[in-house]
PDB file of N, CA and C in Angstrom:
ATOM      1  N   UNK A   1      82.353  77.546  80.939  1.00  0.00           N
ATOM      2  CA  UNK A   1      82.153  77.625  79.499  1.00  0.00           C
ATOM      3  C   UNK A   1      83.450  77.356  78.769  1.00  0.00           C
ATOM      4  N   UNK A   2      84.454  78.068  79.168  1.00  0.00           N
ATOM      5  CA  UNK A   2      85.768  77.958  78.441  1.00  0.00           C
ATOM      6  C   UNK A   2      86.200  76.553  78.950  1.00  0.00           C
ATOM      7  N   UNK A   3      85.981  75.811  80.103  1.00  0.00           N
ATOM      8  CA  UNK A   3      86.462  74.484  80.430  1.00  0.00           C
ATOM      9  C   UNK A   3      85.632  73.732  79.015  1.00  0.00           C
ATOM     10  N   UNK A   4      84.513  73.817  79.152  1.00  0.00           N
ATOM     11  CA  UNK A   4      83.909  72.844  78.263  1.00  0.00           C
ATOM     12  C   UNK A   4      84.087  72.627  77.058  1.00  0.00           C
ATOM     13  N   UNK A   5      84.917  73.935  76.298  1.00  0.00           N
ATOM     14  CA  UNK A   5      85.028  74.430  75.162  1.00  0.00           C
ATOM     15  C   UNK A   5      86.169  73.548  74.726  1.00  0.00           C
ATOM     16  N   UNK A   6      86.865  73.529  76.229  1.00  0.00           N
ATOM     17  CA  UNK A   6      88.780  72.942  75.953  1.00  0.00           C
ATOM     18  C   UNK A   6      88.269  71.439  76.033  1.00  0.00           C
ATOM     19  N   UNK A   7      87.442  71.039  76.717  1.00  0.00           N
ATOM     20  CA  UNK A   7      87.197  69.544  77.240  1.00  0.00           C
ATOM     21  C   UNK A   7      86.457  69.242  75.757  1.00  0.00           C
ATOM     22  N   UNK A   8      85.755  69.807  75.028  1.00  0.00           N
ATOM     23  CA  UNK A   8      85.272  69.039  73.486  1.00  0.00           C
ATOM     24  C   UNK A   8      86.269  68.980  72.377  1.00  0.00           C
ATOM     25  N   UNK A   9      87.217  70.245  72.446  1.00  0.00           N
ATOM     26  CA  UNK A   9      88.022  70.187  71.503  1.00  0.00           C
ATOM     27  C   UNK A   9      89.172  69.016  71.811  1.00  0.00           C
ATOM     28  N   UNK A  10      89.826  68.953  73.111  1.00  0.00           N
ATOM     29  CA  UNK A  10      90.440  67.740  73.063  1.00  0.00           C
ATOM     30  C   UNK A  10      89.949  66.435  72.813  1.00  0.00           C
ATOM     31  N   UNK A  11      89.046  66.003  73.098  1.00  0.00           N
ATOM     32  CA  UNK A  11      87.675  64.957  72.439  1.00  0.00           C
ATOM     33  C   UNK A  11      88.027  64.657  71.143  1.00  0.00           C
ATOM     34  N   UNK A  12      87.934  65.903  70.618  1.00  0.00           N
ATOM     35  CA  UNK A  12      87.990  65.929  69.352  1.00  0.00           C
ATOM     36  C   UNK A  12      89.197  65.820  68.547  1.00  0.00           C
ATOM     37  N   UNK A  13      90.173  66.007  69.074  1.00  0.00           N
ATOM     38  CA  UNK A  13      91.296  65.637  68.227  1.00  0.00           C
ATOM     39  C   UNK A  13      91.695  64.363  69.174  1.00  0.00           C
ATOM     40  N   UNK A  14      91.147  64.211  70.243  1.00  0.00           N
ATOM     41  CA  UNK A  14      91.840  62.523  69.988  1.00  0.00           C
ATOM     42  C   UNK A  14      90.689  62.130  69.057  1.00  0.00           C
ATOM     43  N   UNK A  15      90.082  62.223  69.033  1.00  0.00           N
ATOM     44  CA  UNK A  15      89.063  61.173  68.413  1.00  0.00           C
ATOM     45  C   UNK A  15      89.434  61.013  67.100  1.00  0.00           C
ATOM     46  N   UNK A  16      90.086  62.100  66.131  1.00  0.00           N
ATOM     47  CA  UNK A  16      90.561  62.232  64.937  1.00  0.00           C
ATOM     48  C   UNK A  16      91.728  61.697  65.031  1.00  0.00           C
ATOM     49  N   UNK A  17      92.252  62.044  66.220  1.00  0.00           N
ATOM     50  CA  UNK A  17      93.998  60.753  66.043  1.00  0.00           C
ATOM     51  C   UNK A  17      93.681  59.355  65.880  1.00  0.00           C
ATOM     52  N   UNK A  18      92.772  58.962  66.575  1.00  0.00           N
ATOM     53  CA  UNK A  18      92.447  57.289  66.997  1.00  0.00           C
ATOM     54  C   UNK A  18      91.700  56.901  65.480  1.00  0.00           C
ATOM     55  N   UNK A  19      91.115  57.821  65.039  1.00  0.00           N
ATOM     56  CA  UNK A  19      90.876  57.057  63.214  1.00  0.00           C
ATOM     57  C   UNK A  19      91.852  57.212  62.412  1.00  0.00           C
ATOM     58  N   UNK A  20      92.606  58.522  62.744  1.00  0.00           N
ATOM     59  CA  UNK A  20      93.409  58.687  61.675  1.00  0.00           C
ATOM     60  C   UNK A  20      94.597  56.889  61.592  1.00  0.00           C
ATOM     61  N   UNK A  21      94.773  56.735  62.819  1.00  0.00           N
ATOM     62  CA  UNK A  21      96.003  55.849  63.465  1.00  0.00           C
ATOM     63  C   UNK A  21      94.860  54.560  63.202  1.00  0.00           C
ATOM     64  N   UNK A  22      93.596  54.176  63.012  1.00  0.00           N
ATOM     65  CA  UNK A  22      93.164  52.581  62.705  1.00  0.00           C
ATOM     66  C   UNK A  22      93.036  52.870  61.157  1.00  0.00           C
ATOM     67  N   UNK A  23      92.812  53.702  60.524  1.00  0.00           N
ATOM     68  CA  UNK A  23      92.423  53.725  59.025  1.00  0.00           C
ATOM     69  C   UNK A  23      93.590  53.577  58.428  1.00  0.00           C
ATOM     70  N   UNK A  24      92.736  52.251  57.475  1.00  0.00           N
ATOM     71  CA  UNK A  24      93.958  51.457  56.423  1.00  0.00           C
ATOM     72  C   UNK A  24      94.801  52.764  55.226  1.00  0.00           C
ATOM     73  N   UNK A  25      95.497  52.444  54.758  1.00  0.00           N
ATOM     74  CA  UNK A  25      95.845  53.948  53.388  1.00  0.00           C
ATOM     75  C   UNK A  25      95.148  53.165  52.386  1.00  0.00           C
ATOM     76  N   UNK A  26      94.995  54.055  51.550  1.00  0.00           N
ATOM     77  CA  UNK A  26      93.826  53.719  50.719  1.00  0.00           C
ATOM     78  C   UNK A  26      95.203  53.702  49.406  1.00  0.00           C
ATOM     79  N   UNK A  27      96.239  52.942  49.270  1.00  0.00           N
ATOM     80  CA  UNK A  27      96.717  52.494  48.100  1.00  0.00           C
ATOM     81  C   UNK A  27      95.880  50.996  47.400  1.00  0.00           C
ATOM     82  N   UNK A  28      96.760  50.989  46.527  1.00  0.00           N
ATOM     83  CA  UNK A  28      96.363  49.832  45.818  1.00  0.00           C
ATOM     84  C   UNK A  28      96.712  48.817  46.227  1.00  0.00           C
ATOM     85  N   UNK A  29      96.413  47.804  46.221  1.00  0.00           N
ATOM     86  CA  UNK A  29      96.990  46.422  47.069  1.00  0.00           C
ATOM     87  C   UNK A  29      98.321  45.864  46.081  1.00  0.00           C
ATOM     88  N   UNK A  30      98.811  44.523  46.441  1.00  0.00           N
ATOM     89  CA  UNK A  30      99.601  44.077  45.680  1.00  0.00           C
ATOM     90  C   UNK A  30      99.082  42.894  44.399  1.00  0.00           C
ATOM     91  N   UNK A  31      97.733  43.053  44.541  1.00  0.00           N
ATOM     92  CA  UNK A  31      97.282  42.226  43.438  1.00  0.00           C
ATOM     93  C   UNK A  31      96.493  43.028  42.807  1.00  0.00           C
ATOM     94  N   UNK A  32      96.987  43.655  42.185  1.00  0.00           N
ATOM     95  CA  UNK A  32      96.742  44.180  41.081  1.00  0.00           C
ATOM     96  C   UNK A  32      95.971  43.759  39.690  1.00  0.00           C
ATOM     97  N   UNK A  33      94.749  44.447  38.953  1.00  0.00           N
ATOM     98  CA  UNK A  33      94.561  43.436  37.904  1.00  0.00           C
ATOM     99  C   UNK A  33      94.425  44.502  36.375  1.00  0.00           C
ATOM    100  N   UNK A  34      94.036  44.379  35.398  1.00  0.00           N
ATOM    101  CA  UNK A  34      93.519  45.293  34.310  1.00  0.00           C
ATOM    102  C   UNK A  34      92.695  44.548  33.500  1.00  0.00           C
ATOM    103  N   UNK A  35      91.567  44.941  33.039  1.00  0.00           N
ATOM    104  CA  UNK A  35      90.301  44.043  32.385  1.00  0.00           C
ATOM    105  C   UNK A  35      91.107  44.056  31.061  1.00  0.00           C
ATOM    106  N   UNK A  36      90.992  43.480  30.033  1.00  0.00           N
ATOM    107  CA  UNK A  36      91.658  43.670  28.525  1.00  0.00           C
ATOM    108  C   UNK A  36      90.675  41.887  27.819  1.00  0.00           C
ATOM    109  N   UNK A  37      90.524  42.328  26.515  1.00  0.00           N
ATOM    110  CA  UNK A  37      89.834  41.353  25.960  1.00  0.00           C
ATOM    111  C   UNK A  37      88.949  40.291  27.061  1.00  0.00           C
ATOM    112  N   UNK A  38      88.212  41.239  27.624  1.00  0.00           N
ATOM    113  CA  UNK A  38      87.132  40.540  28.534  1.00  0.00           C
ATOM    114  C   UNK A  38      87.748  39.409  29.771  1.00  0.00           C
ATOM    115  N   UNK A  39      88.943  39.199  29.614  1.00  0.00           N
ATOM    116  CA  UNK A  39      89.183  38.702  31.189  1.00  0.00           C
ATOM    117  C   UNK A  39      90.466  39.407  31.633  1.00  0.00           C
ATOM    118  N   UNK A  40      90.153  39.330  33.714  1.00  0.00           N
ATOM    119  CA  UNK A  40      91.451  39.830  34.158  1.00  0.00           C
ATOM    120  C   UNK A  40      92.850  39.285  33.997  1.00  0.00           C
ATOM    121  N   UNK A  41      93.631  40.815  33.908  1.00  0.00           N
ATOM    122  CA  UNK A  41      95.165  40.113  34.016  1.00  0.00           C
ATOM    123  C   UNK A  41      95.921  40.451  34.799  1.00  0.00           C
ATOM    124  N   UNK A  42      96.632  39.753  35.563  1.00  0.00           N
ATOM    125  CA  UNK A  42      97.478  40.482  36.756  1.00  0.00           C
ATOM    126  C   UNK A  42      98.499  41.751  36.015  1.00  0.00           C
ATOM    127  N   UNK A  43      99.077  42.644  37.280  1.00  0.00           N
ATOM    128  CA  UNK A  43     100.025  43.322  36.979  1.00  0.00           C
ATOM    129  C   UNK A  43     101.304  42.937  36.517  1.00  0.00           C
ATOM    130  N   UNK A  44     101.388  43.478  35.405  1.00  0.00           N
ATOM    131  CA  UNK A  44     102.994  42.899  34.753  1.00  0.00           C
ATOM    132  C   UNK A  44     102.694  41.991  33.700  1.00  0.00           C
ATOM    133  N   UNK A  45     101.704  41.710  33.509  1.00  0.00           N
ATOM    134  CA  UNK A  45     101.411  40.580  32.036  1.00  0.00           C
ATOM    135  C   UNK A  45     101.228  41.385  31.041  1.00  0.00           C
ATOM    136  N   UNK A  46     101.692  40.462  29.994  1.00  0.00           N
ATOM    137  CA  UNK A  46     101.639  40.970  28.584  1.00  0.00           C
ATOM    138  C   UNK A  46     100.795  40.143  27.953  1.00  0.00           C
ATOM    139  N   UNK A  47      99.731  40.865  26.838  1.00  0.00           N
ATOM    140  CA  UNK A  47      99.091  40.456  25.791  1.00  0.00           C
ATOM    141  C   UNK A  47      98.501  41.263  24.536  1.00  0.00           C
ATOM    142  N   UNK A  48      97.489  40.418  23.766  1.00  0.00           N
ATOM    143  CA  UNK A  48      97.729  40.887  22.466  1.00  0.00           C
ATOM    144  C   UNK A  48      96.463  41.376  22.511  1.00  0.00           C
ATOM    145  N   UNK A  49      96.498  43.032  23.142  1.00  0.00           N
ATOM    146  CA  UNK A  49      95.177  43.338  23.183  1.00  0.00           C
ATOM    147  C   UNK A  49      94.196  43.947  21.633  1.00  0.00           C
ATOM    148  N   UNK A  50      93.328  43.293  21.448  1.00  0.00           N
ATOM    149  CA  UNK A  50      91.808  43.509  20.721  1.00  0.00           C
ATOM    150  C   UNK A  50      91.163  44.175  20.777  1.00  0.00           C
ATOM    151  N   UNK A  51      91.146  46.137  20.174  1.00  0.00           N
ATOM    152  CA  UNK A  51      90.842  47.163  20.208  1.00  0.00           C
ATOM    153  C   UNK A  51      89.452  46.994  18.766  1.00  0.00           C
ATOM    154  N   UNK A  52      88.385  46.966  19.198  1.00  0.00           N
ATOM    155  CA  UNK A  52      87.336  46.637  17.790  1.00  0.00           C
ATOM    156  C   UNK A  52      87.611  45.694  17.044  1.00  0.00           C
ATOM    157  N   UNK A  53      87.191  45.397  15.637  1.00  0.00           N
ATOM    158  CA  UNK A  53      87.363  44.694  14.891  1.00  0.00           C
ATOM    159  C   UNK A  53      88.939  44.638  14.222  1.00  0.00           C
ATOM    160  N   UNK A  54      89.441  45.435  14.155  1.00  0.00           N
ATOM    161  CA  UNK A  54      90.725  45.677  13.410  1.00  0.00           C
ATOM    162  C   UNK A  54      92.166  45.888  14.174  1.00  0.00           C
ATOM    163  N   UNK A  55      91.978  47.062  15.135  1.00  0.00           N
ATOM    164  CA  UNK A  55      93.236  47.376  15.996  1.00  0.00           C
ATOM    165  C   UNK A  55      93.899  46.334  16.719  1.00  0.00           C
ATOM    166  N   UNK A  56      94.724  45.850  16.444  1.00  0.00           N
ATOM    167  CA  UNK A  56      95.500  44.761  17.785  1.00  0.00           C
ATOM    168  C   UNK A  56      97.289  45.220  18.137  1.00  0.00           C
ATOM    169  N   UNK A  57      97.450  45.536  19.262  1.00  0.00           N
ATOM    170  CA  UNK A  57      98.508  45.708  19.833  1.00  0.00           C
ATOM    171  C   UNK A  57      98.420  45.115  20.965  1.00  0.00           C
ATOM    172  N   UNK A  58     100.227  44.768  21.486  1.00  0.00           N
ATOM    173  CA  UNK A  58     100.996  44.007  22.598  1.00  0.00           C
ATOM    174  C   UNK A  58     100.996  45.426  23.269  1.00  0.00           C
ATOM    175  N   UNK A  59     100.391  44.815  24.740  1.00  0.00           N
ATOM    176  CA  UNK A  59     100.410  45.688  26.013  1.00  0.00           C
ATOM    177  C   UNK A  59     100.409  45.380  27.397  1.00  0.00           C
ATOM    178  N   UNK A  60     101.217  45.910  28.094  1.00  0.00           N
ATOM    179  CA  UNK A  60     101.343  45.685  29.401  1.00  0.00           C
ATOM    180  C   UNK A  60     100.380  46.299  30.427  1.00  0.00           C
ATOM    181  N   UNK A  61      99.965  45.246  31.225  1.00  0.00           N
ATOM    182  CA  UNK A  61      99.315  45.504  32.470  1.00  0.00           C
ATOM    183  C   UNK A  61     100.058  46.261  33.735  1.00  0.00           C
ATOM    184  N   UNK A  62     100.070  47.838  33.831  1.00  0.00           N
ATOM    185  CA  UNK A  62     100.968  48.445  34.682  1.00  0.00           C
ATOM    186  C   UNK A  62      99.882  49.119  35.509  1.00  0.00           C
ATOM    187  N   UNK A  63     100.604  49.846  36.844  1.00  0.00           N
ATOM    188  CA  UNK A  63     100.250  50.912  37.619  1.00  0.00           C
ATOM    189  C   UNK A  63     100.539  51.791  37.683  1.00  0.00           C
ATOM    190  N   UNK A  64      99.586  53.059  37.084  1.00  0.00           N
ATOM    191  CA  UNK A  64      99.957  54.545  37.168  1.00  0.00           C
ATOM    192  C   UNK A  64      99.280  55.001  38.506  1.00  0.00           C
ATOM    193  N   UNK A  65     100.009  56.097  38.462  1.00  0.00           N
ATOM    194  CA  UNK A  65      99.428  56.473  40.122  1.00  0.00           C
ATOM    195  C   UNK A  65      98.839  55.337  41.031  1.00  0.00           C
ATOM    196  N   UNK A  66      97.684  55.303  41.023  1.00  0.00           N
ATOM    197  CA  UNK A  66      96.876  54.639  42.358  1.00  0.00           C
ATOM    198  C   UNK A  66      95.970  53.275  41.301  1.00  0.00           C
ATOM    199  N   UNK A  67      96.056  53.590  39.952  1.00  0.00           N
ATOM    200  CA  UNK A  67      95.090  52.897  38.809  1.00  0.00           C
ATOM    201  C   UNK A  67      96.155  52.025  37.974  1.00  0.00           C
ATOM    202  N   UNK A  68      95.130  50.826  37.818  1.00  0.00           N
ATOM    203  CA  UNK A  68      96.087  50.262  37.048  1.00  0.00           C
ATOM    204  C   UNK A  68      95.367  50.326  35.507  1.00  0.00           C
ATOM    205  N   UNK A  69      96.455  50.070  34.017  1.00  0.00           N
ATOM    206  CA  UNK A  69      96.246  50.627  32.983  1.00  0.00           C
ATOM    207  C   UNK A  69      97.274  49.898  32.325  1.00  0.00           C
ATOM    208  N   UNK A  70      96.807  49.848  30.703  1.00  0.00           N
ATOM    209  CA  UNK A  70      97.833  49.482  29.531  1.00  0.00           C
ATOM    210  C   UNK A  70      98.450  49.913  29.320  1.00  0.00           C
ATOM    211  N   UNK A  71      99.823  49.897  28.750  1.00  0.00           N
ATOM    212  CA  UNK A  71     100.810  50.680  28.308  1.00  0.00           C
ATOM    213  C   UNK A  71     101.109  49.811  27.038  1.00  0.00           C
ATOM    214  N   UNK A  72     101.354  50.571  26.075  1.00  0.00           N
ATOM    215  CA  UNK A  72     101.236  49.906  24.689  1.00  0.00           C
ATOM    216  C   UNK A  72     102.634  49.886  24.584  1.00  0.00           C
ATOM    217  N   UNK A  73     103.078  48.121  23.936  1.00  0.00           N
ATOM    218  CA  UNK A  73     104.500  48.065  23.588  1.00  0.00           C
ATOM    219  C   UNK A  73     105.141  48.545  22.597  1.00  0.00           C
ATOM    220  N   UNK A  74     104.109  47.346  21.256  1.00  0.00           N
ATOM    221  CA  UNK A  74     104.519  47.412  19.971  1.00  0.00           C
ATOM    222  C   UNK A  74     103.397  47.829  19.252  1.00  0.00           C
ATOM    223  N   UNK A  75     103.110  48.042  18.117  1.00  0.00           N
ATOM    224  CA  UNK A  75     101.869  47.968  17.300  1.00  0.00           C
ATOM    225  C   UNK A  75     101.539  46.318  16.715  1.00  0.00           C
ATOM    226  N   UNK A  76     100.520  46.127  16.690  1.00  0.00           N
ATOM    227  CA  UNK A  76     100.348  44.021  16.274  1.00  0.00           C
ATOM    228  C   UNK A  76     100.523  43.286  17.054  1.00  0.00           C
ATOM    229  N   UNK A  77     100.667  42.254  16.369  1.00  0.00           N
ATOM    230  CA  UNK A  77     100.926  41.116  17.485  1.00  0.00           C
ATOM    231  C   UNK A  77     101.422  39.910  17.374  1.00  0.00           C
ATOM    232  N   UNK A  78     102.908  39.297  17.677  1.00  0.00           N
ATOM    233  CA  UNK A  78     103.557  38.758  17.298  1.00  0.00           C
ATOM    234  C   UNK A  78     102.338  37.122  17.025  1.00  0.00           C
ATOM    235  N   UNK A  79     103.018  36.493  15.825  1.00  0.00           N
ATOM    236  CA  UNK A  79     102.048  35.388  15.201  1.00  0.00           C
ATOM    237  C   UNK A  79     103.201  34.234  15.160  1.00  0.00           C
ATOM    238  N   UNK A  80     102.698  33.396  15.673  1.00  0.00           N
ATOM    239  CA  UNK A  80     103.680  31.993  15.274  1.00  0.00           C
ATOM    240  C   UNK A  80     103.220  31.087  14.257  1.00  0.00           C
ATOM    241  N   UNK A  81     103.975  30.638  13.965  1.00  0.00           N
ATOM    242  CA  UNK A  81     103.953  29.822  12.595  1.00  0.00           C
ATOM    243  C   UNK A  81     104.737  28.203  12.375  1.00  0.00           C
ATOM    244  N   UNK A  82     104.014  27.564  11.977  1.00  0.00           N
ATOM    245  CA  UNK A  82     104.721  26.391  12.011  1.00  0.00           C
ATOM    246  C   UNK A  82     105.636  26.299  10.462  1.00  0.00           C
ATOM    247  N   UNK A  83     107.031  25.705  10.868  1.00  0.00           N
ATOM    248  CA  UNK A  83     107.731  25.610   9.752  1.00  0.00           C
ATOM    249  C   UNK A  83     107.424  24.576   8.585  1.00  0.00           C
ATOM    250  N   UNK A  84     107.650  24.237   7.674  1.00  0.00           N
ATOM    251  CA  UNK A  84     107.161  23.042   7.031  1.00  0.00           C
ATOM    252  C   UNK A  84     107.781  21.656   7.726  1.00  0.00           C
ATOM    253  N   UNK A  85     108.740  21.804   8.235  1.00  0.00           N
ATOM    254  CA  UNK A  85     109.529  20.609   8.802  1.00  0.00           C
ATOM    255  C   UNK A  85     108.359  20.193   9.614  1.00  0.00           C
ATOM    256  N   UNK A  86     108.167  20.859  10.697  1.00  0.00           N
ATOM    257  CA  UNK A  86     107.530  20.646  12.100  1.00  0.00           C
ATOM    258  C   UNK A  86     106.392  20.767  11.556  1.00  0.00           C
ATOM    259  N   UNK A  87     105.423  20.894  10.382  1.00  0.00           N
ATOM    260  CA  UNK A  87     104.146  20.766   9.884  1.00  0.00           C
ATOM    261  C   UNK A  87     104.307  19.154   9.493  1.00  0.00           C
ATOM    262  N   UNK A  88     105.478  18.827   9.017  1.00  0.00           N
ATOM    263  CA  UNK A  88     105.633  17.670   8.222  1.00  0.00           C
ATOM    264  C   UNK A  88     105.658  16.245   9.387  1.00  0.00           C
ATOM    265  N   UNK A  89     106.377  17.040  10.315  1.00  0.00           N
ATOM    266  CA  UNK A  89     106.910  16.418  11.875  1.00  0.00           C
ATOM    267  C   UNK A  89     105.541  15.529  12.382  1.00  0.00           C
ATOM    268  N   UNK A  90     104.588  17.067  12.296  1.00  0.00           N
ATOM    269  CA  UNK A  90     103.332  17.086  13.307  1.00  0.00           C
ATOM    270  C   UNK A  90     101.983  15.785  12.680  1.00  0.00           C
ATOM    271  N   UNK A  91     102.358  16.321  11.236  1.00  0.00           N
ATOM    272  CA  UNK A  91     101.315  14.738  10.491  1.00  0.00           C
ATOM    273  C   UNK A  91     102.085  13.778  10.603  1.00  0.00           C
ATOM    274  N   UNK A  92     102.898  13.655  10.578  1.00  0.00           N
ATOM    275  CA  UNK A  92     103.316  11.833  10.326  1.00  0.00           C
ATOM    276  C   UNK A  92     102.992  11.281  12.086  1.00  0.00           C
ATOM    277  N   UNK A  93     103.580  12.139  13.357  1.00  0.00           N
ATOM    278  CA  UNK A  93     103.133  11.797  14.071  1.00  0.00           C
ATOM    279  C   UNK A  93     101.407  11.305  14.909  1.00  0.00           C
ATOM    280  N   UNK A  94     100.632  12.306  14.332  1.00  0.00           N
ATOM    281  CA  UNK A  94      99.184  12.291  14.256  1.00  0.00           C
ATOM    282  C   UNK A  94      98.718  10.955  13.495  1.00  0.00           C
ATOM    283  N   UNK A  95      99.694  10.732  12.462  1.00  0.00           N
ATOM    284  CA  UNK A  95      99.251   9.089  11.672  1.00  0.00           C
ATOM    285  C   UNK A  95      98.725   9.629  10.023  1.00  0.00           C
TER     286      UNK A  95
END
């Protein structure tokens, strides 16, 4: 009885070594993504995320703990603008 007792329990912890030792770790991989204005973005990109109709802020695609998530830069979102030169540039070239 006591043999059999010792003969299952060793069973049993190899058997728990031999998964513990093939099972992957359950981190996050290195491709990383975060959903934001309906398509993915890798980790480390920046954009001008679209919170409802009104809210827009610049945010980064990071990893907290095990999840990846926004981290808000600025409030808005930087806007470019053409100068009059390079407006003036852009028609004469167009014709």
């Amino acid at each position: 009885m006591k043999r059999a007792l010792t003969r299952q329990l060793a069973f049993g912890i190899g058997f728990v070594t031999v998964a513990w030792l093939f099972t992957p770790p359950a981190f996050a991989g290195q491709d990383c993504e975060c959903l934001g204005n309906g398509k993915r973005v890798k980790e480390g990109s920046v954009i001008c995320l679209q919170i409802g109709s009104s809210q827009r802020y610049l945010a980064r695609c990071e990893r907290n703990l095990n999840n990846t998530s926004w981290k808000k830069i600025t409030d808005g979102c930087p806007v470019s603008q053409l100068s009059p030169w390079t407006a003036k540039k852009a028609a004469l070239i167009q014709g």
